[in-house]
Each structure stands twice: as structure tokens, then as C-alpha cells.
N, C-alpha and C. Protein backbone atom coordinates (compact mmCIF):
# COMPACT_ATOMS: atom_id res chain seq x y z
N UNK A 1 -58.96 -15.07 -41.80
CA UNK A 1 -57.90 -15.99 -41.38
C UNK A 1 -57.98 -16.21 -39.87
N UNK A 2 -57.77 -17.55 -39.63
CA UNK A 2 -58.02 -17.63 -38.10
C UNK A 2 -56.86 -17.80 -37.33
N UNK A 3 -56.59 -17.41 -36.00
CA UNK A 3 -55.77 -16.89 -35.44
C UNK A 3 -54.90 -18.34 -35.02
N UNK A 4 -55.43 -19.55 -35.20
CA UNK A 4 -54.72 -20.96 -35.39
C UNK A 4 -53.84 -20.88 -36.46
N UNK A 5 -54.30 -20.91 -37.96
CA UNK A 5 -53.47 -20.55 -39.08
C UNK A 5 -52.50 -19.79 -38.75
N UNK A 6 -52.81 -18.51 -38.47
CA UNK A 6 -51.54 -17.48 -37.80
C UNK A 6 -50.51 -18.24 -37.18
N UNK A 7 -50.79 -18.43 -36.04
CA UNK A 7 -49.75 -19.67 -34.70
C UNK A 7 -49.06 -20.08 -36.02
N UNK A 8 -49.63 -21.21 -36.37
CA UNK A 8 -48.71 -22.50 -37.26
C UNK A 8 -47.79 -21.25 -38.32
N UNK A 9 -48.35 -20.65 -39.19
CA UNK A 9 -47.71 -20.01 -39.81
C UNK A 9 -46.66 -19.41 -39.63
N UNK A 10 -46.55 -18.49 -38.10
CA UNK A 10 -45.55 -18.15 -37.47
C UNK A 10 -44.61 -18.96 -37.09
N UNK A 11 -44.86 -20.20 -36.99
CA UNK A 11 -43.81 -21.49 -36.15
C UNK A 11 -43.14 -21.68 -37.65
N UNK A 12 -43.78 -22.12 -38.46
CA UNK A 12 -43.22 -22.68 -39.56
C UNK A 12 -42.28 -21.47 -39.99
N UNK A 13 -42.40 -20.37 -40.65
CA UNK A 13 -41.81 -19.64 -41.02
C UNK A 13 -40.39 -19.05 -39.59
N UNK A 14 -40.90 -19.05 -38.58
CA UNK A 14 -39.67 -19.21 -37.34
C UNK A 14 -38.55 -20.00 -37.51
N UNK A 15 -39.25 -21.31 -37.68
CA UNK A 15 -38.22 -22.89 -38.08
C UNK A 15 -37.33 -22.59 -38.89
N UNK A 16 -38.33 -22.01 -40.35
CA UNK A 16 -37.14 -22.04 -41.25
C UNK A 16 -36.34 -21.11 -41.07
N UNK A 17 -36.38 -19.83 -40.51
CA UNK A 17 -35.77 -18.78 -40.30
C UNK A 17 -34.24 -19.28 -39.43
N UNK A 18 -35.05 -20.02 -38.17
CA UNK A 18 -33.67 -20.43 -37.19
C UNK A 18 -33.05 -21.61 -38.26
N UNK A 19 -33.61 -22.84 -38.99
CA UNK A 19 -33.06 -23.92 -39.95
C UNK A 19 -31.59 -22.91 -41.08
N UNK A 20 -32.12 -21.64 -41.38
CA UNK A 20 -31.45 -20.98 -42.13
C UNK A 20 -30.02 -20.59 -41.29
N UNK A 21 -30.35 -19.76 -40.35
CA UNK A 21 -29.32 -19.31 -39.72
C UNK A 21 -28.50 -20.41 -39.30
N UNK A 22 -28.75 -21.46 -38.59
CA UNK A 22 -28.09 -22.30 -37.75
C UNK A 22 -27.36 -23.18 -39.00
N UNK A 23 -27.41 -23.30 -40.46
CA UNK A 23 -26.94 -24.06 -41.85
C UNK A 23 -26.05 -22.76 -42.07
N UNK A 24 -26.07 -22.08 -42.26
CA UNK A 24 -25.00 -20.32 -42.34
C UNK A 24 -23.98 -20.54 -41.31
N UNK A 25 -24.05 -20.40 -40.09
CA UNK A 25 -23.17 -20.95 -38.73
C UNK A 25 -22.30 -21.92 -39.10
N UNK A 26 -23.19 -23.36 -39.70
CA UNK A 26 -22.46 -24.30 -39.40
C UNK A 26 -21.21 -24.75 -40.65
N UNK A 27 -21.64 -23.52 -41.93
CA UNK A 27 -21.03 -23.97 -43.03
C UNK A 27 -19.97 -22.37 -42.54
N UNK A 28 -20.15 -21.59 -42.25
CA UNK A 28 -18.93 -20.27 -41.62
C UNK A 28 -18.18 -21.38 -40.62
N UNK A 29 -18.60 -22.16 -39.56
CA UNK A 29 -17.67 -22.39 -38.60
C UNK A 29 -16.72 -23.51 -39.35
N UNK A 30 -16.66 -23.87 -40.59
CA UNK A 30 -15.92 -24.74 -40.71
C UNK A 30 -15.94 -25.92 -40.98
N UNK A 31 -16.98 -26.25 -39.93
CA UNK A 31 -17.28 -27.71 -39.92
C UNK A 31 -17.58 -28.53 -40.99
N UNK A 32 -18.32 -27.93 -41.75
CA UNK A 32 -18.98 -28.75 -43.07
C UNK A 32 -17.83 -29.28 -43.66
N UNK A 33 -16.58 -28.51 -43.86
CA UNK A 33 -15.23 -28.84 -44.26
C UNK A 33 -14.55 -30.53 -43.54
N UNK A 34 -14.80 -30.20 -42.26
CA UNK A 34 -14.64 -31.05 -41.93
C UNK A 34 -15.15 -32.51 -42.09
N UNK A 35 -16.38 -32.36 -42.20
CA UNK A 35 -17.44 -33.29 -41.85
C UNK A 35 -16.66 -33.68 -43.76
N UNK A 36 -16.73 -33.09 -44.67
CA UNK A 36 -16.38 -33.86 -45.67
C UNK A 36 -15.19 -34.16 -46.11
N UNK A 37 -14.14 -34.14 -45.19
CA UNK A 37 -12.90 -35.10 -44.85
C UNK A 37 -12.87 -36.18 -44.64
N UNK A 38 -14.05 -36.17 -43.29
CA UNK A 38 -14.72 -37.16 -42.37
C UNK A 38 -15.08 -38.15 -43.69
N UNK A 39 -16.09 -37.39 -44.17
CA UNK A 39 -16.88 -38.50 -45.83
C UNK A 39 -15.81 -39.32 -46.50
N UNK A 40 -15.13 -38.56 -46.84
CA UNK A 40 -13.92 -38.88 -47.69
C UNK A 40 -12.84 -40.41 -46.90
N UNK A 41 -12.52 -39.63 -46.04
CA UNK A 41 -11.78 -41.19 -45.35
C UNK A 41 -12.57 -42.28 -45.19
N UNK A 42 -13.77 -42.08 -44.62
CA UNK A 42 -14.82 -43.21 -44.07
C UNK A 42 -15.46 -44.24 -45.22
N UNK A 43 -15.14 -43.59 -46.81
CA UNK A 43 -15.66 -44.44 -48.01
C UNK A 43 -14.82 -45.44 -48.46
């Protein structure tokens, strides 16, 4: 395996790691709640 593969592999699997946490955050802080209030009036 070459140490390029590695890099990318590490980024990608990083991404999703921070994509995960930062979707956990944003559905704990509330917001998502909000945001589909937001949906709801705006249709």
C-alpha cells in the first residue's frame, strides 16, 4: 500500500469522523428542531 493511499484514506475517514460529530452537535443543540418549524411555516 502506498503511502498516497494512506494520506487520502486518512482524510476521508477524518471527514467522516468530524461530518459525524458536527450532525450529533447539531441535532443535541436543538437546532434541527428548529430548522423544521422553519420547513413547516415556509411551505
Amino acid at each position: 500500500m502506498s503511502i498516497v493511499l494512506i494520506i487520502i484514506a486518512v482524510l476521508i475517514i477524518g471527514w467522516a469522523v468530524w461530518f459525524i460529530i458536527e450532525y450529533i452537535r447539531y441535532i443535541a443543540s436543538g437546532e434541527y428542531e428548529i430548522d423544521q418549524r422553519l420547513r413547516k411555516i415556509s411551505q
